[in-house]
PDB file of N, CA and C in Angstrom:
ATOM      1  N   UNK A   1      -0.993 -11.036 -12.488  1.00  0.00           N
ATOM      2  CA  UNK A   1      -0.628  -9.650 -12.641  1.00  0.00           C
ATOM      3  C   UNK A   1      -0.702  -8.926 -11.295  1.00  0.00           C
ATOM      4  N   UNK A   2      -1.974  -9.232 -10.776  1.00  0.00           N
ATOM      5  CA  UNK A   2      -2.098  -8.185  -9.340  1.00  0.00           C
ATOM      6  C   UNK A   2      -1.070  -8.958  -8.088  1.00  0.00           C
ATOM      7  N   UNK A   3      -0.418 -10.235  -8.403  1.00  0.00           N
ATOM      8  CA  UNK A   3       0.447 -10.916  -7.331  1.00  0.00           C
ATOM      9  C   UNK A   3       1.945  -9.769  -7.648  1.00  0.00           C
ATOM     10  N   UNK A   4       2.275  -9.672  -9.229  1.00  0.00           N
ATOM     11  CA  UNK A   4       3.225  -9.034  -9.438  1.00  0.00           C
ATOM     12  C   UNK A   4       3.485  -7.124  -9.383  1.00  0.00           C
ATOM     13  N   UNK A   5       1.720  -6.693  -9.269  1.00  0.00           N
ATOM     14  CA  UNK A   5       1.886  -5.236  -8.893  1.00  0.00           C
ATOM     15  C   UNK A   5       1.933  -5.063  -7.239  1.00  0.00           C
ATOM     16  N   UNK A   6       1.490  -6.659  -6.550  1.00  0.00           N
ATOM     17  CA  UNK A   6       1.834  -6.380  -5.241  1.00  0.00           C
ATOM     18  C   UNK A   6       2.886  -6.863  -4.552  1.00  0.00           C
ATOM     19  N   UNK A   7       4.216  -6.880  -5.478  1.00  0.00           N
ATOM     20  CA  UNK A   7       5.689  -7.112  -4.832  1.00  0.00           C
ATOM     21  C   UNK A   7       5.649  -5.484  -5.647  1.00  0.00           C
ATOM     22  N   UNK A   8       5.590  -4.590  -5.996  1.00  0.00           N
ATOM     23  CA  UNK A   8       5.486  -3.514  -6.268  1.00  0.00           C
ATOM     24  C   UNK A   8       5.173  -2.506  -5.165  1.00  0.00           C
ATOM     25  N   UNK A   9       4.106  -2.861  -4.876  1.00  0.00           N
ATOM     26  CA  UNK A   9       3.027  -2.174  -3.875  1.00  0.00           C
ATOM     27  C   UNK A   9       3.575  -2.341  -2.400  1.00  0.00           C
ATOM     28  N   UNK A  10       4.575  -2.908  -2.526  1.00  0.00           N
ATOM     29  CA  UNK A  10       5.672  -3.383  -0.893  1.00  0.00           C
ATOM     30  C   UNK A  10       5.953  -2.020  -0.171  1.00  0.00           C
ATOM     31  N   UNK A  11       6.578  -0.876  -1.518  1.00  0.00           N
ATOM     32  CA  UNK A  11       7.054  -0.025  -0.704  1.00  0.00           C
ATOM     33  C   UNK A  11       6.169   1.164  -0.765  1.00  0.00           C
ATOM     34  N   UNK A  12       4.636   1.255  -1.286  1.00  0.00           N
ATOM     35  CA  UNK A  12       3.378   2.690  -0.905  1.00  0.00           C
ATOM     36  C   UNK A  12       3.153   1.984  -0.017  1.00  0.00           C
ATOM     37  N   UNK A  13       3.021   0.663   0.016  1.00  0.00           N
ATOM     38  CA  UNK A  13       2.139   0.396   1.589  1.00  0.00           C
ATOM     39  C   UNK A  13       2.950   0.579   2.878  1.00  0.00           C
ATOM     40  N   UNK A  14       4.367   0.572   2.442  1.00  0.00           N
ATOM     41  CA  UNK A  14       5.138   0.678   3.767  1.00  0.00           C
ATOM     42  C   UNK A  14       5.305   1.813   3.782  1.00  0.00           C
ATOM     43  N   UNK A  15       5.429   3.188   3.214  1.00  0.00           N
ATOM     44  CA  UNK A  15       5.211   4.454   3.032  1.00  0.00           C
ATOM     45  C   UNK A  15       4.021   4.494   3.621  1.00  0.00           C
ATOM     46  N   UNK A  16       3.160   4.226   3.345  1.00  0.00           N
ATOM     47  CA  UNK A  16       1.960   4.904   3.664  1.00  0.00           C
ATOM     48  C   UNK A  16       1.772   4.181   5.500  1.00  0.00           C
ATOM     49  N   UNK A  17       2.317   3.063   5.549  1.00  0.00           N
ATOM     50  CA  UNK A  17       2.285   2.557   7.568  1.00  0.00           C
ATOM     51  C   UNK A  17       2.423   3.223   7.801  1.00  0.00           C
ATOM     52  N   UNK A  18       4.337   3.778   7.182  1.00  0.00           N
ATOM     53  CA  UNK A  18       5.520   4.572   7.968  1.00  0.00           C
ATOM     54  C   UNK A  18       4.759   5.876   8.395  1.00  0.00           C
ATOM     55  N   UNK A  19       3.889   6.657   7.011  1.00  0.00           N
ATOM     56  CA  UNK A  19       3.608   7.630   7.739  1.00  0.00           C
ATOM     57  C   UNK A  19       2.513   7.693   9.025  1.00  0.00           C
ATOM     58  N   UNK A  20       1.477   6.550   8.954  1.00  0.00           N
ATOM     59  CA  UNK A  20      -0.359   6.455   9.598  1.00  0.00           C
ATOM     60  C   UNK A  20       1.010   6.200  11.042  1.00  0.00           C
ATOM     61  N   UNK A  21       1.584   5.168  10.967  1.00  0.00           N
ATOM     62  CA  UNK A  21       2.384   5.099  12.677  1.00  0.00           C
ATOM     63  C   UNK A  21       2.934   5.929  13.233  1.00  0.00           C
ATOM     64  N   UNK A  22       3.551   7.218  12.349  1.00  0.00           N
ATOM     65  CA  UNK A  22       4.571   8.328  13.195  1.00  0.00           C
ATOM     66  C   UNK A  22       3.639   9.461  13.184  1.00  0.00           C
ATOM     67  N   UNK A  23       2.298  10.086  12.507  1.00  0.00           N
ATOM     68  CA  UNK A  23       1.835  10.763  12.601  1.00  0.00           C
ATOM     69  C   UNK A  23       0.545  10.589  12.846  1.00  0.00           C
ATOM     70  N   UNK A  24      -0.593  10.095  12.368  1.00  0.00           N
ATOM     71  CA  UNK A  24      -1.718  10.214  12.946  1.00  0.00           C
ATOM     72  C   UNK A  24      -1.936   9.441  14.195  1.00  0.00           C
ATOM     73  N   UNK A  25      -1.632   8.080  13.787  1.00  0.00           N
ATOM     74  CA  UNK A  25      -1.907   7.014  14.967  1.00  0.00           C
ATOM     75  C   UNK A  25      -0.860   7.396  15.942  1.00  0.00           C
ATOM     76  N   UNK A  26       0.102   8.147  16.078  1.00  0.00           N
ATOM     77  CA  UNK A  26       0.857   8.269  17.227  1.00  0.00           C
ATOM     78  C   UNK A  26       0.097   9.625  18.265  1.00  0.00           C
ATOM     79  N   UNK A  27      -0.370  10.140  16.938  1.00  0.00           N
ATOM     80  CA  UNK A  27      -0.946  11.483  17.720  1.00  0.00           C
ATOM     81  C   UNK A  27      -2.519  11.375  18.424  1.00  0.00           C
ATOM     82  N   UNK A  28      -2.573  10.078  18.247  1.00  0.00           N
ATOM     83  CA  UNK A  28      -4.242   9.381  18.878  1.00  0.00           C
ATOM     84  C   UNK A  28      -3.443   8.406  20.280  1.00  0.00           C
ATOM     85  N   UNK A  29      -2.322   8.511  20.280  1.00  0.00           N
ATOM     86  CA  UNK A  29      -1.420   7.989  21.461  1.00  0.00           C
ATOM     87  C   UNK A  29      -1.294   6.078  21.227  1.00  0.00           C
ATOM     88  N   UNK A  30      -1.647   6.027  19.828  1.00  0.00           N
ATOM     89  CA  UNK A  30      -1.739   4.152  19.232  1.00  0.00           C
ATOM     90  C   UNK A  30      -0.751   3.593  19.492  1.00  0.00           C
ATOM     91  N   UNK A  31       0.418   4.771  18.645  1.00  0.00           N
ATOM     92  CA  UNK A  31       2.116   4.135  18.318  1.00  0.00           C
ATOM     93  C   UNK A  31       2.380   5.222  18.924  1.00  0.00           C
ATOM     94  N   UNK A  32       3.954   5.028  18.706  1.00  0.00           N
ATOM     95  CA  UNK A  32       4.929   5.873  19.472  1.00  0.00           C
ATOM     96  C   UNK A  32       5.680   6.260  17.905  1.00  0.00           C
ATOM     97  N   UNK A  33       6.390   7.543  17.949  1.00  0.00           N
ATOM     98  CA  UNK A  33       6.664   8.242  16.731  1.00  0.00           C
ATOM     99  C   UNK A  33       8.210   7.666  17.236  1.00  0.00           C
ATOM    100  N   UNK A  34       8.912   7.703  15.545  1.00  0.00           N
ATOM    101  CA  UNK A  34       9.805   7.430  15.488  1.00  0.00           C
ATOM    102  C   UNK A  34      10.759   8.499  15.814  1.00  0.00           C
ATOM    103  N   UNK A  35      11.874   8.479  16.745  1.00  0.00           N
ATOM    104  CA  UNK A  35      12.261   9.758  17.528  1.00  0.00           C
ATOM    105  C   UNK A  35      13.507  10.319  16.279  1.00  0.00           C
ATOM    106  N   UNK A  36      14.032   9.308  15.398  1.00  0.00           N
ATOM    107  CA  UNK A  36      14.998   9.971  14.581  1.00  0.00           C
ATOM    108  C   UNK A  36      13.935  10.719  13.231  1.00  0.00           C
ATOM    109  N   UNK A  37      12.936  10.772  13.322  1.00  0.00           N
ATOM    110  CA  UNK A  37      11.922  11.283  12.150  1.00  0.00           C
ATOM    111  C   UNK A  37      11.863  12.974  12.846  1.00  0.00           C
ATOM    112  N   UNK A  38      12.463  13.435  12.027  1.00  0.00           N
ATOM    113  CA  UNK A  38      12.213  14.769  12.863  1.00  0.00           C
ATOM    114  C   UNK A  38      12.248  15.843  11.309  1.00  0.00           C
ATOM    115  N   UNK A  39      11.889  15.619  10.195  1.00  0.00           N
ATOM    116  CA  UNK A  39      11.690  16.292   9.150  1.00  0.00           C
ATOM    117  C   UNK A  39      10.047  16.876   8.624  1.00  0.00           C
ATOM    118  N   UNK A  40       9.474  16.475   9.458  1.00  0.00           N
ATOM    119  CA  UNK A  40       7.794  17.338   9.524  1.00  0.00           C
ATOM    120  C   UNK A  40       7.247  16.649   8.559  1.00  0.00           C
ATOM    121  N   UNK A  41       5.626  16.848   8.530  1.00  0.00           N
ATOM    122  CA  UNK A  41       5.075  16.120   7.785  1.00  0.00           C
ATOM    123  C   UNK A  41       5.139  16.381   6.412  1.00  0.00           C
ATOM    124  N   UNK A  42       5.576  17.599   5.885  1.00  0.00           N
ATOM    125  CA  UNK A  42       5.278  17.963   4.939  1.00  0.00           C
ATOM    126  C   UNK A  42       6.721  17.399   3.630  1.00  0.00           C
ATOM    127  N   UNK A  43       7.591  16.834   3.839  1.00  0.00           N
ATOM    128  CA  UNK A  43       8.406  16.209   3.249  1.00  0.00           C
ATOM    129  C   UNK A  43       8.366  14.362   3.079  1.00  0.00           C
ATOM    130  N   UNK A  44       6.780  14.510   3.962  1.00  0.00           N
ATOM    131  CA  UNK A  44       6.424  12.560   3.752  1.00  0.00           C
ATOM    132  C   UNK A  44       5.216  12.686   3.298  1.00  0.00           C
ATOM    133  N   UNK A  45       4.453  13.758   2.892  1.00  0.00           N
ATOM    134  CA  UNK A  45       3.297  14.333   1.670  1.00  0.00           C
ATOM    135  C   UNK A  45       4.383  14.029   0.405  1.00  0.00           C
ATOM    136  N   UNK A  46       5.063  14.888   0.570  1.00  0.00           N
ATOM    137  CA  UNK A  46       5.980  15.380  -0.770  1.00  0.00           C
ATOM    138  C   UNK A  46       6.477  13.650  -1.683  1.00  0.00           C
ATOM    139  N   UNK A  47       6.896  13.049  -0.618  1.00  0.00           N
ATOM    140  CA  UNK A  47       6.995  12.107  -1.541  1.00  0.00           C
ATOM    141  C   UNK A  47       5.363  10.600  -1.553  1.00  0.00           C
ATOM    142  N   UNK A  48       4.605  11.269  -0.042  1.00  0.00           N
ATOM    143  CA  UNK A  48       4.046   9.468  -0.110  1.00  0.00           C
ATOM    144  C   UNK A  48       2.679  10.016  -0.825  1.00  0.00           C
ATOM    145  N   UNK A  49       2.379  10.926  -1.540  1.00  0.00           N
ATOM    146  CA  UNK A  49       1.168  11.346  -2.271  1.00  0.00           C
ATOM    147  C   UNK A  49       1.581  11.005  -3.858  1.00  0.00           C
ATOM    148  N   UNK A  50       2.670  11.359  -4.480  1.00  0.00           N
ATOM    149  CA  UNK A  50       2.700  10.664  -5.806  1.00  0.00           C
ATOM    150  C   UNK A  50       3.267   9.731  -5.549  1.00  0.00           C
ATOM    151  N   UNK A  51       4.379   9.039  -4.892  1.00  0.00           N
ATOM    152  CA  UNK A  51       4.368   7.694  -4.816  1.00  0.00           C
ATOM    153  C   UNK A  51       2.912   6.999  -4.943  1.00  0.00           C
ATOM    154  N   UNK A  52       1.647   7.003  -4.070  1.00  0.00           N
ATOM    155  CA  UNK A  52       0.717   6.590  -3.603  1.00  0.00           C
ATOM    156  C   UNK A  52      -0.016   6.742  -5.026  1.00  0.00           C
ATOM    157  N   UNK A  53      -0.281   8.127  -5.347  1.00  0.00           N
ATOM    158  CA  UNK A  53      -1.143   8.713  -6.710  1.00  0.00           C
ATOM    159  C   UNK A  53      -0.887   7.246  -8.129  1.00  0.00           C
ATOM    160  N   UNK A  54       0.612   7.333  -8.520  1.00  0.00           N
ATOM    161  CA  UNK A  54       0.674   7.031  -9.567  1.00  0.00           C
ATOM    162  C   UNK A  54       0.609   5.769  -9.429  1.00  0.00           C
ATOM    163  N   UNK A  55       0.661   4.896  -8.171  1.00  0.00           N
ATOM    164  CA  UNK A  55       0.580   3.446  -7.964  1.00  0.00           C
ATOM    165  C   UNK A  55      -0.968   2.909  -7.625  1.00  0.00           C
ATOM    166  N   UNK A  56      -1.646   3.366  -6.995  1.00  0.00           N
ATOM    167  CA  UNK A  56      -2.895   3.449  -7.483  1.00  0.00           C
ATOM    168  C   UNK A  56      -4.024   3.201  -8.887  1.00  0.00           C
ATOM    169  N   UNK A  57      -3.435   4.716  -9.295  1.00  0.00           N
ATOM    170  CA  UNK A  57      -3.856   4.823 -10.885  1.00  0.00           C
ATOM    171  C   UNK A  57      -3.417   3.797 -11.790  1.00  0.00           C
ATOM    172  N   UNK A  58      -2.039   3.411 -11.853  1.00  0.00           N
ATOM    173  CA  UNK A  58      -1.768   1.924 -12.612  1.00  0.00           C
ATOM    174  C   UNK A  58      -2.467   0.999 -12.168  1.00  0.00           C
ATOM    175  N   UNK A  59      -2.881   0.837 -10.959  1.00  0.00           N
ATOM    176  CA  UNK A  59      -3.342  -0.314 -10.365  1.00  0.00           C
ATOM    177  C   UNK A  59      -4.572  -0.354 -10.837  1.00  0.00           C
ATOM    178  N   UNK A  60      -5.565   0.459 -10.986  1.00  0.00           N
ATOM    179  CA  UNK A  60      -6.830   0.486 -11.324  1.00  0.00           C
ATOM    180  C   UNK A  60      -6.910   0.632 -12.520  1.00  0.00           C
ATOM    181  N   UNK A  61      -6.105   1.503 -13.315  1.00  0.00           N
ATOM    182  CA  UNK A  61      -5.850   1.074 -15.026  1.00  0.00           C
ATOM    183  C   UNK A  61      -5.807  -0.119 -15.061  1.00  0.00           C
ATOM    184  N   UNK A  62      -4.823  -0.761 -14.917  1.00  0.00           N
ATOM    185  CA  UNK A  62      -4.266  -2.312 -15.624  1.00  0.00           C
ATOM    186  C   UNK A  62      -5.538  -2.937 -14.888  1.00  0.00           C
ATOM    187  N   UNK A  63      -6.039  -3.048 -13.986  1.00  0.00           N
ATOM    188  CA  UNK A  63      -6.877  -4.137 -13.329  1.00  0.00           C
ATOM    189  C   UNK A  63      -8.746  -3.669 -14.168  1.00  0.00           C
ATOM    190  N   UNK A  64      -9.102  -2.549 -14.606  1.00  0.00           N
ATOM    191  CA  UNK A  64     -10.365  -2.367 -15.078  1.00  0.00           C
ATOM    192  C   UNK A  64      -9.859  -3.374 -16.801  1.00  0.00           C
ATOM    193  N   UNK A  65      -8.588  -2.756 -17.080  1.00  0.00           N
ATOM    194  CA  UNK A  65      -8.575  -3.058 -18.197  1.00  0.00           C
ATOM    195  C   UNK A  65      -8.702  -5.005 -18.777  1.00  0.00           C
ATOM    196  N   UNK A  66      -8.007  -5.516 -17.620  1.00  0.00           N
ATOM    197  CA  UNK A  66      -8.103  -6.719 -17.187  1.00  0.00           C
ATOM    198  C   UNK A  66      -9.843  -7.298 -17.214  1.00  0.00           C
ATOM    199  N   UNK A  67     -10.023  -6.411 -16.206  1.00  0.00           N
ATOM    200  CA  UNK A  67     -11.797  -7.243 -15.900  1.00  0.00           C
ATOM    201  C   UNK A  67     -12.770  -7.145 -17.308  1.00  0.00           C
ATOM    202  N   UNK A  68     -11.969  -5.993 -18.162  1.00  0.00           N
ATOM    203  CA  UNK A  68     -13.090  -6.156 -18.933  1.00  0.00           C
ATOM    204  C   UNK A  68     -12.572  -6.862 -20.571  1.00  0.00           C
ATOM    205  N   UNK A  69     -11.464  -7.509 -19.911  1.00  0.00           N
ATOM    206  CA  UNK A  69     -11.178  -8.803 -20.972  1.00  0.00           C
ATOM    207  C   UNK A  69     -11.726  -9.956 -20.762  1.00  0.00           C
ATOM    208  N   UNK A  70     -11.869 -10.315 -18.767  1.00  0.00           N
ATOM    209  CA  UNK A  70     -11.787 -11.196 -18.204  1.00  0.00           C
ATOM    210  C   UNK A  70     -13.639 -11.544 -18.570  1.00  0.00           C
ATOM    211  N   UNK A  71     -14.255 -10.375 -18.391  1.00  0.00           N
ATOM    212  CA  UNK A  71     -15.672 -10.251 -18.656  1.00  0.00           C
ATOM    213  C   UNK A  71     -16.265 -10.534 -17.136  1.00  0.00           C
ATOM    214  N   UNK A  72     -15.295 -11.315 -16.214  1.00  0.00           N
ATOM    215  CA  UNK A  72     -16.311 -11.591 -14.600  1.00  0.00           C
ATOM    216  C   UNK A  72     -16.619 -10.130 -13.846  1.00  0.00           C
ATOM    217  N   UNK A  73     -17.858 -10.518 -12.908  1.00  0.00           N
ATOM    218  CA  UNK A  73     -18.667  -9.453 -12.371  1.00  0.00           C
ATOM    219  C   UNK A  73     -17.578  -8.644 -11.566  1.00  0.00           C
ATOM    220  N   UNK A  74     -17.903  -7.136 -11.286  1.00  0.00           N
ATOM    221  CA  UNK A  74     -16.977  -6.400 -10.731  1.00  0.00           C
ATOM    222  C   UNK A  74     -16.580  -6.484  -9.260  1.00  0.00           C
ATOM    223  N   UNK A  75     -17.229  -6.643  -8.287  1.00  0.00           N
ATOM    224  CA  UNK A  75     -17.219  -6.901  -7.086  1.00  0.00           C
ATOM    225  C   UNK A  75     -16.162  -8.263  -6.673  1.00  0.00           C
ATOM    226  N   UNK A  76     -16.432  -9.511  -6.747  1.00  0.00           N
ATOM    227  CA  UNK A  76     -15.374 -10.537  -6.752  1.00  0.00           C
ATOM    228  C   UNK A  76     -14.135 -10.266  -7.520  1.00  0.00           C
ATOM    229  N   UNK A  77     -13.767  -9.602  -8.666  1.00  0.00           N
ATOM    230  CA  UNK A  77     -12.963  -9.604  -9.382  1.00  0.00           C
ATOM    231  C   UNK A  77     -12.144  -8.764  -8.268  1.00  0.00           C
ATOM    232  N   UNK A  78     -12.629  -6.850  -8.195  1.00  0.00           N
ATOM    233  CA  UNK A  78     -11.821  -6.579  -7.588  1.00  0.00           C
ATOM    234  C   UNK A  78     -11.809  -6.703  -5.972  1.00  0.00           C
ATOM    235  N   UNK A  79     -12.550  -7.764  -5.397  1.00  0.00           N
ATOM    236  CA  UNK A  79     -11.803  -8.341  -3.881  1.00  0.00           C
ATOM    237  C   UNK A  79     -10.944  -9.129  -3.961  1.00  0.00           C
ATOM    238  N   UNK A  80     -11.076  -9.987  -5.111  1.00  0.00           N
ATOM    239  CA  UNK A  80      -9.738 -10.601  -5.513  1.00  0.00           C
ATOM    240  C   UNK A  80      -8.267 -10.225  -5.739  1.00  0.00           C
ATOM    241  N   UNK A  81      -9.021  -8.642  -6.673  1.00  0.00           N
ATOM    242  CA  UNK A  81      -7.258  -8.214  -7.012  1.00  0.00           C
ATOM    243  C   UNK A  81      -6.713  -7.520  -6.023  1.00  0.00           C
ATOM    244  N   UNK A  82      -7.618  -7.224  -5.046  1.00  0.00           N
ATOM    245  CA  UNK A  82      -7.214  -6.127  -3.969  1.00  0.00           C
ATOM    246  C   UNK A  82      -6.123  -7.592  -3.111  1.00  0.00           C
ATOM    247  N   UNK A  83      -6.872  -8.345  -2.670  1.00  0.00           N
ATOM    248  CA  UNK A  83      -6.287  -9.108  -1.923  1.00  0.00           C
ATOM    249  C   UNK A  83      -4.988 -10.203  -2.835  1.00  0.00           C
ATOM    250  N   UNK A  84      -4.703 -10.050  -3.437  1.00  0.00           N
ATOM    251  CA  UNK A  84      -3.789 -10.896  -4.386  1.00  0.00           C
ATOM    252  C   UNK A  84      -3.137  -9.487  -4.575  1.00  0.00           C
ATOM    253  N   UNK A  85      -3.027  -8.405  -4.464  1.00  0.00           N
ATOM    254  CA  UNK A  85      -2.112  -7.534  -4.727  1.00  0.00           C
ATOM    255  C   UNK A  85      -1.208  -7.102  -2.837  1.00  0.00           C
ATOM    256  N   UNK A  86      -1.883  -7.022  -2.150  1.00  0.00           N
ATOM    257  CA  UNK A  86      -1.577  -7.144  -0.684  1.00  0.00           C
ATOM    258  C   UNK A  86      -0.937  -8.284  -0.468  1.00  0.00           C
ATOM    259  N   UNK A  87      -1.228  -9.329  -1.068  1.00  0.00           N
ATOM    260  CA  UNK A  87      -0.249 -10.618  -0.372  1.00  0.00           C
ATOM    261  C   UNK A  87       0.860 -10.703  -0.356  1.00  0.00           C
ATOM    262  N   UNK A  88       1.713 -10.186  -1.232  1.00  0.00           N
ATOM    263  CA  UNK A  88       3.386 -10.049  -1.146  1.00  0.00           C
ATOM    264  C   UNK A  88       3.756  -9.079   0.186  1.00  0.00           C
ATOM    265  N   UNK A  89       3.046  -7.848   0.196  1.00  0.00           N
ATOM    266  CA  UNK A  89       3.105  -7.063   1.636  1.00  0.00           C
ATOM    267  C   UNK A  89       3.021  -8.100   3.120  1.00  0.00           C
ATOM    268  N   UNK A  90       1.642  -9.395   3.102  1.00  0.00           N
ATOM    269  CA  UNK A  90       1.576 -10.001   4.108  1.00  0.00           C
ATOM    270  C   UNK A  90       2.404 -11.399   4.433  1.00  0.00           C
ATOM    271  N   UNK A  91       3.079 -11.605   3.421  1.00  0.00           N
ATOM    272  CA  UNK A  91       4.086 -12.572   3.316  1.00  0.00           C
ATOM    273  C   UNK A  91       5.305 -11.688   3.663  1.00  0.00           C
ATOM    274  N   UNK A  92       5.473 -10.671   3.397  1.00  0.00           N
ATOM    275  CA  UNK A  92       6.807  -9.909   4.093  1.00  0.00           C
ATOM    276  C   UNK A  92       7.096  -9.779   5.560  1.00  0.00           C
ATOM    277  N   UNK A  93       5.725  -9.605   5.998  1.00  0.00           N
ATOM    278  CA  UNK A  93       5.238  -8.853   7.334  1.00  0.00           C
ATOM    279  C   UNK A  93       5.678 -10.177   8.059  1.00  0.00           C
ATOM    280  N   UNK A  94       4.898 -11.391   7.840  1.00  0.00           N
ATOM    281  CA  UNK A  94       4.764 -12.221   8.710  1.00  0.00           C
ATOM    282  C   UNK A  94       6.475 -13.182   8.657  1.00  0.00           C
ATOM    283  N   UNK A  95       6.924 -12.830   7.335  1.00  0.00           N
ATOM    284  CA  UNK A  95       8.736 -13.485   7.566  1.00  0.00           C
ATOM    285  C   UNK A  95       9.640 -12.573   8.460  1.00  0.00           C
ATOM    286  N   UNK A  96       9.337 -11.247   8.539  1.00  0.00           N
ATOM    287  CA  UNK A  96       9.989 -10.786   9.509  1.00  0.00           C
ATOM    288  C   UNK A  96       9.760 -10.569  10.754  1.00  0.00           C
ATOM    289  N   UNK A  97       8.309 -11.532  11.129  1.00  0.00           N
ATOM    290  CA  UNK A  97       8.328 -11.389  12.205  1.00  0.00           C
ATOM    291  C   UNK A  97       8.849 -13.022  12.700  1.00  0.00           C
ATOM    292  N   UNK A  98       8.907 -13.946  11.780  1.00  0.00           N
ATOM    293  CA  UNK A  98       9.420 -15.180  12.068  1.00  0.00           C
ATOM    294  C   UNK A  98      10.842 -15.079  12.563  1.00  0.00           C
ATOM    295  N   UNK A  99      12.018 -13.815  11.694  1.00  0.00           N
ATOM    296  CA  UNK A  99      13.070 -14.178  11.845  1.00  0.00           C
ATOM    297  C   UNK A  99      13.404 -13.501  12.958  1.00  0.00           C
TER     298      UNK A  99
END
């Protein structure tokens, strides 16, 4: 389940880079802002806060509801689902940097 909410989770996490690279971390001098992004922050709130909100909240719905079928202790369960939900994101990352 958490392999299939994280081919889901492809595009809050890339929302949520897109914004940490063009605005905070650029403004700590990390990254460099993307020069065609010129619509302010407040229209990448507008969408990457409920994008983010409601993908979250499913995520932690379906996954409590899970553990407490599964009955295993809470800690391993969710380092597990955290990281089995990220892996479709790090299998993306690392094919495009192959090609």
């Amino acid at each position: 389940m958490n392999v299939l909410l994280g081919c889901v989770a492809v595009v809050p996490i890339w929302l949520l880079w897109h914004f940490l690279s063009n605005y905070p971390l650029a403004a700590l001098g990390l990254t460099q802002r993307e020069p065609t992004d010129n619509d302010g922050i407040s229209s990448w709130l507008l969408i990457l806060v409920p994008v983010l909100t409601v993908f979250v909240l499913s995520w932690l719905w379906l996954n409590s509801w899970l553990r407490r079928r599964t009955g295993l202790r809470a800690r391993p369960y969710w380092t597990v689902s955290l990281m089995l939900m990220v892996l479709p994101t790090i299998v993306l990352v690392i094919l495009s940097s192959v090609s």
